[in-house]
C-alpha atoms as a PDB file:
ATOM      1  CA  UNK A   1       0.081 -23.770  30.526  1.00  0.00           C
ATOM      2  CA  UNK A   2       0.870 -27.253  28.952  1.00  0.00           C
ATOM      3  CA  UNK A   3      -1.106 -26.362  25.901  1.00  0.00           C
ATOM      4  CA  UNK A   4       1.113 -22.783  25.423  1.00  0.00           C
ATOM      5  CA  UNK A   5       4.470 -24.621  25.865  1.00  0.00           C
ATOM      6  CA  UNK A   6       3.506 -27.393  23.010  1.00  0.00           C
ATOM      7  CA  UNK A   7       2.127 -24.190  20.710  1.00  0.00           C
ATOM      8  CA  UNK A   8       5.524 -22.295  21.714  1.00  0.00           C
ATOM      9  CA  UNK A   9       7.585 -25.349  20.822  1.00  0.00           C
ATOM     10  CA  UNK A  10       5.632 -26.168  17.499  1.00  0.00           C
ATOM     11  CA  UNK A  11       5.981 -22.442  16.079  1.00  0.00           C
ATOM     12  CA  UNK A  12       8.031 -21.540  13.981  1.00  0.00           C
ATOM     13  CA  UNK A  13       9.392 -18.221  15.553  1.00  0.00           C
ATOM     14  CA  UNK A  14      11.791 -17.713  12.897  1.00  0.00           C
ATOM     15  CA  UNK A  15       9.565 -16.345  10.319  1.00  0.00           C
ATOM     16  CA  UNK A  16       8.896 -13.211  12.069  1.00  0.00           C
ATOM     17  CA  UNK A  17      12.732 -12.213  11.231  1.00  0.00           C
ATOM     18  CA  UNK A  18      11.928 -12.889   7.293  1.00  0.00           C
ATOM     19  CA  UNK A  19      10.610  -9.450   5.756  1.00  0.00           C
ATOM     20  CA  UNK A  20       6.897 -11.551   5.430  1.00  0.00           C
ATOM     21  CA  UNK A  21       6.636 -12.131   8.948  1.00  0.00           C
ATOM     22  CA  UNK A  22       8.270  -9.246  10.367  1.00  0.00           C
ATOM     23  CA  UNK A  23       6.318  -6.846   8.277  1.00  0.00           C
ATOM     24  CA  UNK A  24       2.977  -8.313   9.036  1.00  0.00           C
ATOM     25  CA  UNK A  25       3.877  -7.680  13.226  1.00  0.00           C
ATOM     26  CA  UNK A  26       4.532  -3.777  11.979  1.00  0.00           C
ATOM     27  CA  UNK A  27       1.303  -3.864  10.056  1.00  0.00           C
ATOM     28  CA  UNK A  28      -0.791  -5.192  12.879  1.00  0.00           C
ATOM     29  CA  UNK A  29       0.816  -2.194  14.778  1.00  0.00           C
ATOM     30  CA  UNK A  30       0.570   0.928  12.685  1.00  0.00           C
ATOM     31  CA  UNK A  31      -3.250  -0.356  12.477  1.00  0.00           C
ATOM     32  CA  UNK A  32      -4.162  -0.088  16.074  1.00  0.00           C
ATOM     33  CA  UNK A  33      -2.241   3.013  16.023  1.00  0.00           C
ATOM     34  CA  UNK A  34      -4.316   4.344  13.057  1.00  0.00           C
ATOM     35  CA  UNK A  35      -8.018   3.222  14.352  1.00  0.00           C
ATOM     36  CA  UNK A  36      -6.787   4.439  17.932  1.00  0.00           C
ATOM     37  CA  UNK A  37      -6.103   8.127  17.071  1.00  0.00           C
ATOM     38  CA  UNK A  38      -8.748   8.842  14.755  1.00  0.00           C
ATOM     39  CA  UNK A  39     -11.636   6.489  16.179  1.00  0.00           C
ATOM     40  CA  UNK A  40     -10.440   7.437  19.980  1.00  0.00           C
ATOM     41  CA  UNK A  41     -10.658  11.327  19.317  1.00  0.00           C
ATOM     42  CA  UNK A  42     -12.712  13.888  21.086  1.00  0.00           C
ATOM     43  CA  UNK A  43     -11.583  17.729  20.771  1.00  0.00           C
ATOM     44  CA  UNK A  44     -13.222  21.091  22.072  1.00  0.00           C
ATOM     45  CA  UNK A  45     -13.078  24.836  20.680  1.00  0.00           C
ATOM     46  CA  UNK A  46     -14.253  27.980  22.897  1.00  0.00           C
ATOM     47  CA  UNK A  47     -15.665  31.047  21.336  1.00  0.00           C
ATOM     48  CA  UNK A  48     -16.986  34.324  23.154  1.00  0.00           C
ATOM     49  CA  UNK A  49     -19.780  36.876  22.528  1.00  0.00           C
ATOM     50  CA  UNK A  50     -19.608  40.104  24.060  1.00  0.00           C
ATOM     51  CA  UNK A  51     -22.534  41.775  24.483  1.00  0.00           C
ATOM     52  CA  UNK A  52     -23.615  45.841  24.856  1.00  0.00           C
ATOM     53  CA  UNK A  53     -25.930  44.331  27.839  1.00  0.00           C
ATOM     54  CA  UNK A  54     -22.934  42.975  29.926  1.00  0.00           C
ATOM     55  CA  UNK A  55     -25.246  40.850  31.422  1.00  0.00           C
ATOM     56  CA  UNK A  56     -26.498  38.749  28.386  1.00  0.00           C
ATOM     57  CA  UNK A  57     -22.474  38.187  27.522  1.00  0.00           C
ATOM     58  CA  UNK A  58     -21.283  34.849  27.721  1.00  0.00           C
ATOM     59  CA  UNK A  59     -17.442  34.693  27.436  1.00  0.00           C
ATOM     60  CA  UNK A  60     -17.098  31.420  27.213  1.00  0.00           C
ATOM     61  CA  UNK A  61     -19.025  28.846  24.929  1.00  0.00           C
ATOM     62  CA  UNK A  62     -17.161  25.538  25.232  1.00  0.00           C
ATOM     63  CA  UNK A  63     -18.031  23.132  21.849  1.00  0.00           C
ATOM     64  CA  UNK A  64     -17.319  20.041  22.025  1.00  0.00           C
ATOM     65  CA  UNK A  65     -17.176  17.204  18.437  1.00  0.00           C
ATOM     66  CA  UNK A  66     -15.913  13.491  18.914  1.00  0.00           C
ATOM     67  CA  UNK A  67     -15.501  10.706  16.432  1.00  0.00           C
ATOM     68  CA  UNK A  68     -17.411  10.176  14.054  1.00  0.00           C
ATOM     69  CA  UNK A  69     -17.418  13.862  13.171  1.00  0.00           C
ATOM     70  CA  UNK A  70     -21.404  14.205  12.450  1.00  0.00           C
ATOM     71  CA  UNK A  71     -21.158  17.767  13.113  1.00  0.00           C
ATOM     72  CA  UNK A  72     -24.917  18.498  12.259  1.00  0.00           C
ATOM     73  CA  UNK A  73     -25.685  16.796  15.242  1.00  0.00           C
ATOM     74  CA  UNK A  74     -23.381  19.373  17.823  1.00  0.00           C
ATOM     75  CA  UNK A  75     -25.059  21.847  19.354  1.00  0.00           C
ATOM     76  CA  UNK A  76     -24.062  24.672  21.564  1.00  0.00           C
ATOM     77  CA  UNK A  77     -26.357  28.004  23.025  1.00  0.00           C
ATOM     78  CA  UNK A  78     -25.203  31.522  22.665  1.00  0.00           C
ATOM     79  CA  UNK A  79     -26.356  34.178  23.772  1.00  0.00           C
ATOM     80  CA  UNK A  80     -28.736  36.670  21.617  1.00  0.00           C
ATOM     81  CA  UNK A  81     -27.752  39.747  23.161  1.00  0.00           C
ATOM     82  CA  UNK A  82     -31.405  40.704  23.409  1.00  0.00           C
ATOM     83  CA  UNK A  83     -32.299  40.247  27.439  1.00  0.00           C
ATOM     84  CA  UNK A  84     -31.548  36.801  28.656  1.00  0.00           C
ATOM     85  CA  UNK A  85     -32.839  34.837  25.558  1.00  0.00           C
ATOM     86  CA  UNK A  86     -30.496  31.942  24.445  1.00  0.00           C
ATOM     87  CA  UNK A  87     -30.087  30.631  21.007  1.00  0.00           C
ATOM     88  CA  UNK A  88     -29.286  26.770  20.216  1.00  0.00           C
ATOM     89  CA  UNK A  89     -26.690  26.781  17.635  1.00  0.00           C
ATOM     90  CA  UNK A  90     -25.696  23.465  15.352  1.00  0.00           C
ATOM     91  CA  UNK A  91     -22.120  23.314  13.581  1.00  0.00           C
ATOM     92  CA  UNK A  92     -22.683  22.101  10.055  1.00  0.00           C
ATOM     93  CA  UNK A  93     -21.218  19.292   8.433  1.00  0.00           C
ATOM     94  CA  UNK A  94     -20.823  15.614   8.332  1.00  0.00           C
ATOM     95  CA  UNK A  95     -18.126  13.873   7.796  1.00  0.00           C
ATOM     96  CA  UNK A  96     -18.836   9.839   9.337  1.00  0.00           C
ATOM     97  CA  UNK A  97     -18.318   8.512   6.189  1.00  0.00           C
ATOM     98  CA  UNK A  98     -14.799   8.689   5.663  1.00  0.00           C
ATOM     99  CA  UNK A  99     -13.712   8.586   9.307  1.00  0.00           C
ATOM    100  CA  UNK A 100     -15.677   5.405   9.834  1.00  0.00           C
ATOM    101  CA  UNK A 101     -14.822   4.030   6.466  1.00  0.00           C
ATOM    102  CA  UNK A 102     -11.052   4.524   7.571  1.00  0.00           C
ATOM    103  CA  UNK A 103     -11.167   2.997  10.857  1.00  0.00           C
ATOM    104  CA  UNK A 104     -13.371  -0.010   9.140  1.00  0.00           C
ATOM    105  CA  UNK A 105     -10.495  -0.759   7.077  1.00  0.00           C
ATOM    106  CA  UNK A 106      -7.864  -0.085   9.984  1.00  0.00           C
ATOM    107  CA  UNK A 107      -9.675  -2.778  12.369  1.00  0.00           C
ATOM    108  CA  UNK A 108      -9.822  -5.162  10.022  1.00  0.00           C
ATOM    109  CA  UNK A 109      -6.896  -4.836   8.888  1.00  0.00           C
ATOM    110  CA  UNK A 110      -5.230  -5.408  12.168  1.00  0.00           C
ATOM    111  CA  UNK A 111      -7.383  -8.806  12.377  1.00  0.00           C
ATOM    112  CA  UNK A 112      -5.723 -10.038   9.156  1.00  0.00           C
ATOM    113  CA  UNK A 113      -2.077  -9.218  10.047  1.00  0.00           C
ATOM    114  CA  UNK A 114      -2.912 -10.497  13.416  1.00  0.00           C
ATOM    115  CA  UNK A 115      -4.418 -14.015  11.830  1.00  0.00           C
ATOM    116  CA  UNK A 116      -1.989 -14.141   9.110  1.00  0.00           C
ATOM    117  CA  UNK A 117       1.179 -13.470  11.367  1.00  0.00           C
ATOM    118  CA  UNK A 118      -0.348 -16.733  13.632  1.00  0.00           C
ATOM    119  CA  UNK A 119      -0.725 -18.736  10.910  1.00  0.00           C
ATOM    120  CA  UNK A 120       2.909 -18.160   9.368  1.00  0.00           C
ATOM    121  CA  UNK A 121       3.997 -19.125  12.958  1.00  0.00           C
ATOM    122  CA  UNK A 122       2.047 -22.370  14.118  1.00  0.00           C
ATOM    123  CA  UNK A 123       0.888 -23.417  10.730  1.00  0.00           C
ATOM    124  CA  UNK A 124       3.562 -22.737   8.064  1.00  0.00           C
ATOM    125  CA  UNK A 125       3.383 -26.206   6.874  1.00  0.00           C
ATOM    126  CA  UNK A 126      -0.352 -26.314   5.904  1.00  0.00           C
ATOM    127  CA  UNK A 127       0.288 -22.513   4.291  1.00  0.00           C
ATOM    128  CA  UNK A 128       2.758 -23.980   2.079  1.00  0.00           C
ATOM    129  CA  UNK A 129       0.708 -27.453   0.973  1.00  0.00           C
ATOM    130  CA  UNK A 130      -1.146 -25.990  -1.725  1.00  0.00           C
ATOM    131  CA  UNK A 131      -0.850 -22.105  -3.322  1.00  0.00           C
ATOM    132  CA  UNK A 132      -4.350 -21.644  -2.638  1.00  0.00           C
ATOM    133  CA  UNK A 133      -3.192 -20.068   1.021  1.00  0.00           C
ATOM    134  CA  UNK A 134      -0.543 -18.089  -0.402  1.00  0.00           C
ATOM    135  CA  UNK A 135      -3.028 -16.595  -3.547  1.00  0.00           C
ATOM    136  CA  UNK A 136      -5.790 -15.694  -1.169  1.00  0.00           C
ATOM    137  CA  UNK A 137      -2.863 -14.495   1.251  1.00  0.00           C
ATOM    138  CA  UNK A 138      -1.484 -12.619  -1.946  1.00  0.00           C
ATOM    139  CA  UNK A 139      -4.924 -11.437  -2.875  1.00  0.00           C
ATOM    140  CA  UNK A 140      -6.083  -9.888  -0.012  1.00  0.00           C
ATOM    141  CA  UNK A 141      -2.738  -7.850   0.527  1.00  0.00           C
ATOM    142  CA  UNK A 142      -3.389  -6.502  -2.579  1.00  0.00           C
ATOM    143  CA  UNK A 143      -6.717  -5.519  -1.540  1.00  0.00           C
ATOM    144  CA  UNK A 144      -5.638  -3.782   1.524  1.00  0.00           C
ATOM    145  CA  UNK A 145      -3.052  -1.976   0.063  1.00  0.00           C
ATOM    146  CA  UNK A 146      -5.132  -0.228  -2.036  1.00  0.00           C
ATOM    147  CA  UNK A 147      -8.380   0.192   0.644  1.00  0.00           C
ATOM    148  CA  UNK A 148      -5.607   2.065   2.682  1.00  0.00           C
ATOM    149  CA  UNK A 149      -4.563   4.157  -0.403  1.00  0.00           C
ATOM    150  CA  UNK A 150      -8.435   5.169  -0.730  1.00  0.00           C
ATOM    151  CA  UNK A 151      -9.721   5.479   2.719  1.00  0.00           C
ATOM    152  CA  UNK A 152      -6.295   7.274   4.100  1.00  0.00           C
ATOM    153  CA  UNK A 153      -6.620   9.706   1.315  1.00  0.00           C
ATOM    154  CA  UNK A 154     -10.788  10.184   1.758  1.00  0.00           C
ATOM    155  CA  UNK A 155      -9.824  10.969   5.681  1.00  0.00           C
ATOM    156  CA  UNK A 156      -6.904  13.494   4.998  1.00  0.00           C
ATOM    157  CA  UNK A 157      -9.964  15.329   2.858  1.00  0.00           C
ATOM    158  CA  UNK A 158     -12.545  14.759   5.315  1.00  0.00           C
ATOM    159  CA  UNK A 159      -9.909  16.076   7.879  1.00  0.00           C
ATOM    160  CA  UNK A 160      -9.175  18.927   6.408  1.00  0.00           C
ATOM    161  CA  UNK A 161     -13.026  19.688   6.069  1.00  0.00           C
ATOM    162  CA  UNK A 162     -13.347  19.347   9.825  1.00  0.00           C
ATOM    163  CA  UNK A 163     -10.927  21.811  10.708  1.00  0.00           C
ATOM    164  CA  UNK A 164     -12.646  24.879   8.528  1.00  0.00           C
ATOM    165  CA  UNK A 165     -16.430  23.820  10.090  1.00  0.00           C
ATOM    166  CA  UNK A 166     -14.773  24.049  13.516  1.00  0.00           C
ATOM    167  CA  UNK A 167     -12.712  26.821  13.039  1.00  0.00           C
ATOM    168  CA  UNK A 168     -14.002  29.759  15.595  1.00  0.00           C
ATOM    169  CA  UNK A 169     -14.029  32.198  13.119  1.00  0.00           C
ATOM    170  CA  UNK A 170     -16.592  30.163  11.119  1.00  0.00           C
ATOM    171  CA  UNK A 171     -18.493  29.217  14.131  1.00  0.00           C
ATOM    172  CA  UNK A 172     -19.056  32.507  14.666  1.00  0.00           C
ATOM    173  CA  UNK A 173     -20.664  33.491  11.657  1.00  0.00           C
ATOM    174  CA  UNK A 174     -22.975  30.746  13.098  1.00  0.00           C
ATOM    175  CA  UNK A 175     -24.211  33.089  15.976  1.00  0.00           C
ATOM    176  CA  UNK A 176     -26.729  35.286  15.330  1.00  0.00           C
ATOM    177  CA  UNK A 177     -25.395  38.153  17.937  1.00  0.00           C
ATOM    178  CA  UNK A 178     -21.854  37.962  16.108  1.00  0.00           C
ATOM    179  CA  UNK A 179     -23.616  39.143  13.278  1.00  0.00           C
ATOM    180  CA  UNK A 180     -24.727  42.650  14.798  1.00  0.00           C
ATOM    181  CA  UNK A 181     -21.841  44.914  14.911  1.00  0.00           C
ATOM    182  CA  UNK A 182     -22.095  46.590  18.315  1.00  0.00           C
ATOM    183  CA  UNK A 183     -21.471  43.044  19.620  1.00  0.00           C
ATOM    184  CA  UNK A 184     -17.996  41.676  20.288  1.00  0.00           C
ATOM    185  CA  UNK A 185     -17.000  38.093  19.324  1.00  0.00           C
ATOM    186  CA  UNK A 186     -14.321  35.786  19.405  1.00  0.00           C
ATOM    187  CA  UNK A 187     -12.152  32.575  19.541  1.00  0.00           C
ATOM    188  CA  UNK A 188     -11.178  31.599  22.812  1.00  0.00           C
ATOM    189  CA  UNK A 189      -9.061  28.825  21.706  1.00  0.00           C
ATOM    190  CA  UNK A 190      -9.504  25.896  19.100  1.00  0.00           C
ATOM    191  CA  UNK A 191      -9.329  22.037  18.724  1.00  0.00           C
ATOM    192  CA  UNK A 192      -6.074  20.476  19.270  1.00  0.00           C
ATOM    193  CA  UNK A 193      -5.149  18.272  15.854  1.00  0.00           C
ATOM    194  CA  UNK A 194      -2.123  16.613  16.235  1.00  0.00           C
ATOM    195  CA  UNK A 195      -3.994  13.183  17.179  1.00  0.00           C
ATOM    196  CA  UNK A 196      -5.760  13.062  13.853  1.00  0.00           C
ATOM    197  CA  UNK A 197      -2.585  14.634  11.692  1.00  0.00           C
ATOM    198  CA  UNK A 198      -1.156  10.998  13.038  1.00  0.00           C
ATOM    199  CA  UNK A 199      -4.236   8.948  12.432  1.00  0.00           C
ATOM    200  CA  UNK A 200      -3.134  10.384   8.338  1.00  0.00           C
ATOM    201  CA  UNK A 201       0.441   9.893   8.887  1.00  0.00           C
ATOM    202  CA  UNK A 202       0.024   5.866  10.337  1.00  0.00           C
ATOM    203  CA  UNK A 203      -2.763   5.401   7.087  1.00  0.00           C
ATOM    204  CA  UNK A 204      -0.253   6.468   4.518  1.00  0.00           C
ATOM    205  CA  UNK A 205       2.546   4.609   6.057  1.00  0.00           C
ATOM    206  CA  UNK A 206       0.189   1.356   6.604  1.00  0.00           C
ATOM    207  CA  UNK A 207      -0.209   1.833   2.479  1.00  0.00           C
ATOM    208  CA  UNK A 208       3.574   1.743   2.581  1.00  0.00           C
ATOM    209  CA  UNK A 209       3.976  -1.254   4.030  1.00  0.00           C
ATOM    210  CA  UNK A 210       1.124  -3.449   2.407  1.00  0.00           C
ATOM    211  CA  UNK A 211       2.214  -2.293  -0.725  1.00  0.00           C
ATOM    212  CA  UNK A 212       5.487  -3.167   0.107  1.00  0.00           C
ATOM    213  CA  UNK A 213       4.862  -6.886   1.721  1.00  0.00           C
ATOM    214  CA  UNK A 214       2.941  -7.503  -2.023  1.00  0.00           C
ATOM    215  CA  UNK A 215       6.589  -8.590  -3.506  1.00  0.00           C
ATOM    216  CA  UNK A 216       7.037 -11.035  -0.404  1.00  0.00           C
ATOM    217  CA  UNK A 217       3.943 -12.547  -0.571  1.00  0.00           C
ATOM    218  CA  UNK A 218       4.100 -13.013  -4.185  1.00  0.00           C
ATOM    219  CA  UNK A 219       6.822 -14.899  -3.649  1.00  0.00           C
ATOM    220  CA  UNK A 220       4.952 -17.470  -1.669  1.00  0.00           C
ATOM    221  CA  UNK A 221       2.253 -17.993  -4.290  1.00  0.00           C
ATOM    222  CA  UNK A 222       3.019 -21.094  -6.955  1.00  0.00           C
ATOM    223  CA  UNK A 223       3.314 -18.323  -9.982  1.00  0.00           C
ATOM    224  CA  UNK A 224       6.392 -16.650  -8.616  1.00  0.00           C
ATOM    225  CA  UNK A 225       8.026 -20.538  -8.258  1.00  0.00           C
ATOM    226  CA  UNK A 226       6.844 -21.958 -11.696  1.00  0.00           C
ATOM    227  CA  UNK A 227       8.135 -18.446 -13.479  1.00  0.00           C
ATOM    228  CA  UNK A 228      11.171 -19.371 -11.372  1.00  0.00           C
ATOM    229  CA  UNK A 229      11.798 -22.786 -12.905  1.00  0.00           C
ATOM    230  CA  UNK A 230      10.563 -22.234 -16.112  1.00  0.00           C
ATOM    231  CA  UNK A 231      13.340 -19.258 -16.208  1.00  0.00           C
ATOM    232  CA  UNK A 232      15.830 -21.704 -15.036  1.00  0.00           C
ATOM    233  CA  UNK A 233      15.142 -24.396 -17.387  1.00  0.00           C
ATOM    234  CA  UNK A 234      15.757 -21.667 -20.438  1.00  0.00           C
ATOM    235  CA  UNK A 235      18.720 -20.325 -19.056  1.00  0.00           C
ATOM    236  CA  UNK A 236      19.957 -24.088 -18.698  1.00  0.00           C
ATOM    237  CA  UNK A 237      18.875 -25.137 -22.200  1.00  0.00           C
ATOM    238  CA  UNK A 238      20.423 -21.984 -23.829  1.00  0.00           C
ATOM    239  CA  UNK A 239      23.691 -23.013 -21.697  1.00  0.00           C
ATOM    240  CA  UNK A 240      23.676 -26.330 -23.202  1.00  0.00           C
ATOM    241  CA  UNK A 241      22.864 -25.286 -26.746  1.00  0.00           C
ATOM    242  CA  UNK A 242      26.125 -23.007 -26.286  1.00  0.00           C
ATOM    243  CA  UNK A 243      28.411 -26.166 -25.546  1.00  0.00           C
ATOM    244  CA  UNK A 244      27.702 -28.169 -28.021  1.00  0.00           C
ATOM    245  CA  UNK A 245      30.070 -27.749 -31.524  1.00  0.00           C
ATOM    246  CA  UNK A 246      28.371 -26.167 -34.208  1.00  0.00           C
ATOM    247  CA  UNK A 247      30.254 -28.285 -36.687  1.00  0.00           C
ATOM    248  CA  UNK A 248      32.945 -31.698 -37.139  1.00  0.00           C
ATOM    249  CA  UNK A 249      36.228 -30.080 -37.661  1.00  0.00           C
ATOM    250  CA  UNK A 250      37.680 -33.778 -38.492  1.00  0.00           C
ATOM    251  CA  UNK A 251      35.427 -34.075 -40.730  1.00  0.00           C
ATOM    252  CA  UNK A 252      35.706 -31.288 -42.683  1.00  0.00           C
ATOM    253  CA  UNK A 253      39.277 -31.067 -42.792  1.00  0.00           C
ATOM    254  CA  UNK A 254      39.347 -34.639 -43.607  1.00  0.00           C
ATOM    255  CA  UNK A 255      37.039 -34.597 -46.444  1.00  0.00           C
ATOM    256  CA  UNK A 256      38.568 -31.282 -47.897  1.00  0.00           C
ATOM    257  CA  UNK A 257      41.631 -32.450 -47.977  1.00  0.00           C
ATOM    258  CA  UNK A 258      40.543 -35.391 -49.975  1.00  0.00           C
ATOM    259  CA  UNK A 259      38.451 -33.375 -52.624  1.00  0.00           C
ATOM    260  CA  UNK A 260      41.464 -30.904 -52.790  1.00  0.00           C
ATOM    261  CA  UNK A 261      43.939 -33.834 -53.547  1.00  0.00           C
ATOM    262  CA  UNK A 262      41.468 -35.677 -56.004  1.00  0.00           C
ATOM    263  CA  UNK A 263      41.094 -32.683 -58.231  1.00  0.00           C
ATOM    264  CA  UNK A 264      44.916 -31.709 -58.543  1.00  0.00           C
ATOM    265  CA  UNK A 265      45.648 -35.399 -59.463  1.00  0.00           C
ATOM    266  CA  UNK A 266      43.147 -35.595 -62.338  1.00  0.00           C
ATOM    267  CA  UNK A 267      43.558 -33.329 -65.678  1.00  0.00           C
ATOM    268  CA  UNK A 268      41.801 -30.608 -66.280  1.00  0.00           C
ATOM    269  CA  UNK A 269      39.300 -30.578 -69.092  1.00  0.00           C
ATOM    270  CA  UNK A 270      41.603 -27.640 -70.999  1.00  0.00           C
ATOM    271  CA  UNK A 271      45.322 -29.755 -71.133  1.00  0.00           C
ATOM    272  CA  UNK A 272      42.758 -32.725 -72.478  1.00  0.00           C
ATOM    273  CA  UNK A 273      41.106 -30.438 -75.234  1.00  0.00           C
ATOM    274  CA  UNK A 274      44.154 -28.098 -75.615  1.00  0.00           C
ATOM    275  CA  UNK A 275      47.231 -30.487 -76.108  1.00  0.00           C
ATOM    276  CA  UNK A 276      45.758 -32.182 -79.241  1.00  0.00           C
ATOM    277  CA  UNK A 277      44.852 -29.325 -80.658  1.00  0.00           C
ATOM    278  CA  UNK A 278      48.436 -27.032 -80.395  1.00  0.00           C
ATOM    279  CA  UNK A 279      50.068 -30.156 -81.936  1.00  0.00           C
ATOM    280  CA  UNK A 280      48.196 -30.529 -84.547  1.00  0.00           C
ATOM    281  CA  UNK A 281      49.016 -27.208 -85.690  1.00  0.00           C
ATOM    282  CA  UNK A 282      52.367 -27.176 -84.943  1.00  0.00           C
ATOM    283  CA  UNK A 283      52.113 -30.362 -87.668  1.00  0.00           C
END
């Protein structure tokens, strides 16, 4: 207890209001709730296959898929309609890459934010002693942001894909007796998908927001603050080059003045050459 009232006291709890901090707790929750949904998903469909023998019919086939969506490996029986033989039945499909690649990236995701948000709190001093913390920090934001871009997108596809292979009507075509026209089938009911619709929604908004903490993180790193100063050390120099005269007024005034005056008191070359001569011919 000692030990989590000295931690309590030495964090700095303040950072979590600053858009850094604050989006790095929203982060660490939008990934559980992304890994939770899609990696914590089981669903079920029913289909039915009316026989002409009554007695083969089976009106209900329950079907039931989980995470990580290798549908090759799901198997139901139906009915053949011919006597009491049973047919085993495999969905087709498989779609683990992309479901496990996005909850890979969700999980560890949510360790980073969680790591990064504790160091921010009890160790913001040693974050800020050199900018190799806040470049790797910087870095690997980066790096998320765009894993979340990819693997949210692959899943939406992969998604998608899962909901045509377990659509009843193409399970259907699956069964052998559904393919004989005196035999009835159909859907009973299908999978419910609003738990993995949100497991796309929370990826695309975790994008959001790692894309969005880049700018704050950036500003952490030592090449935001030496772009910083070197900008304010041109906008100061350019200020000071502004203030200073471009020329001595005195000066020039004073010295004009002079040259002005010096060459209205001396002749001019023409009364020197001309007076001489006009006399001379008025002789």
């Amino acid at each position: 207890m000692d030990t989590a009232n000295q931690l309590v006291s030495v964090g700095t709890f303040q950072v979590l209001k600053l858009p850094l901090g604050f989006i790095r707790i929203l982060e660490w929750l939008f990934a559980i709730f992304a890994f939770a949904t899609c990696g914590g998903y089981s669903g079920q469909l029913r289909v039915s296959v009316d026989c002409m023998e009554k007695a083969s019919s089976n009106l209900s086939i329950g079907i039931d898929f989980a995470y990580p969506f290798r549908l090759y490996q799901v198997s139901f029986e139906a009915p053949v309609c011919e006597g009491m033989r049973r047919e085993l039945v495999f969905l087709i499909g498989d779609y683990s890459s992309s479901a496990e690649f996005f909850v890979t990236i969700a999980v560890f995701a949510f360790l980073y934010s969680l790591m990064a948000t504790i160091v921010y709190i009890f160790f913001k001093s040693k974050y800020h002693e050199n900018n190799r913390a806040p470049l790797i920090d910087f870095v690997v934001t980066v790096v998320f942001s765009f894993m979340w871009l990819v693997s949210s997108s692959a899943w939406a596809k992969a998604l998608s894909d899962v909901k045509l292979a377990t659509d009843p009507d193409e399970v259907q075509l699956l069964i052998s007796a559904c393919k004989d026209q005196t035999n009835r089938c159909g859907s009973v009911h299908g999978s419910r998908w609003s738990g993995l619709n949100t497991s796309v929604v929370f990826g695309f908004l975790n994008f959001v927001l790692w894309a969005g903490n880049i700018w704050f993180v950036f500003k952490e790193t030592g090449w935001h603050k030496g772009a910083s100063r070197l900008a304010g050390g041109v906008s100061e120099k350019q200020a000071g080059t502004f203030n200073q005269e471009p020329y001595n007024q005195g000066s020039f005034d004073q010295t004009g003045s002079h040259n002005i005056q010096g060459d209205l008191g001396q002749p001019s070359e023409y009364s020197q050459v001309g007076g001489p001569t006009s006399h001379s011919n008025q002789m």
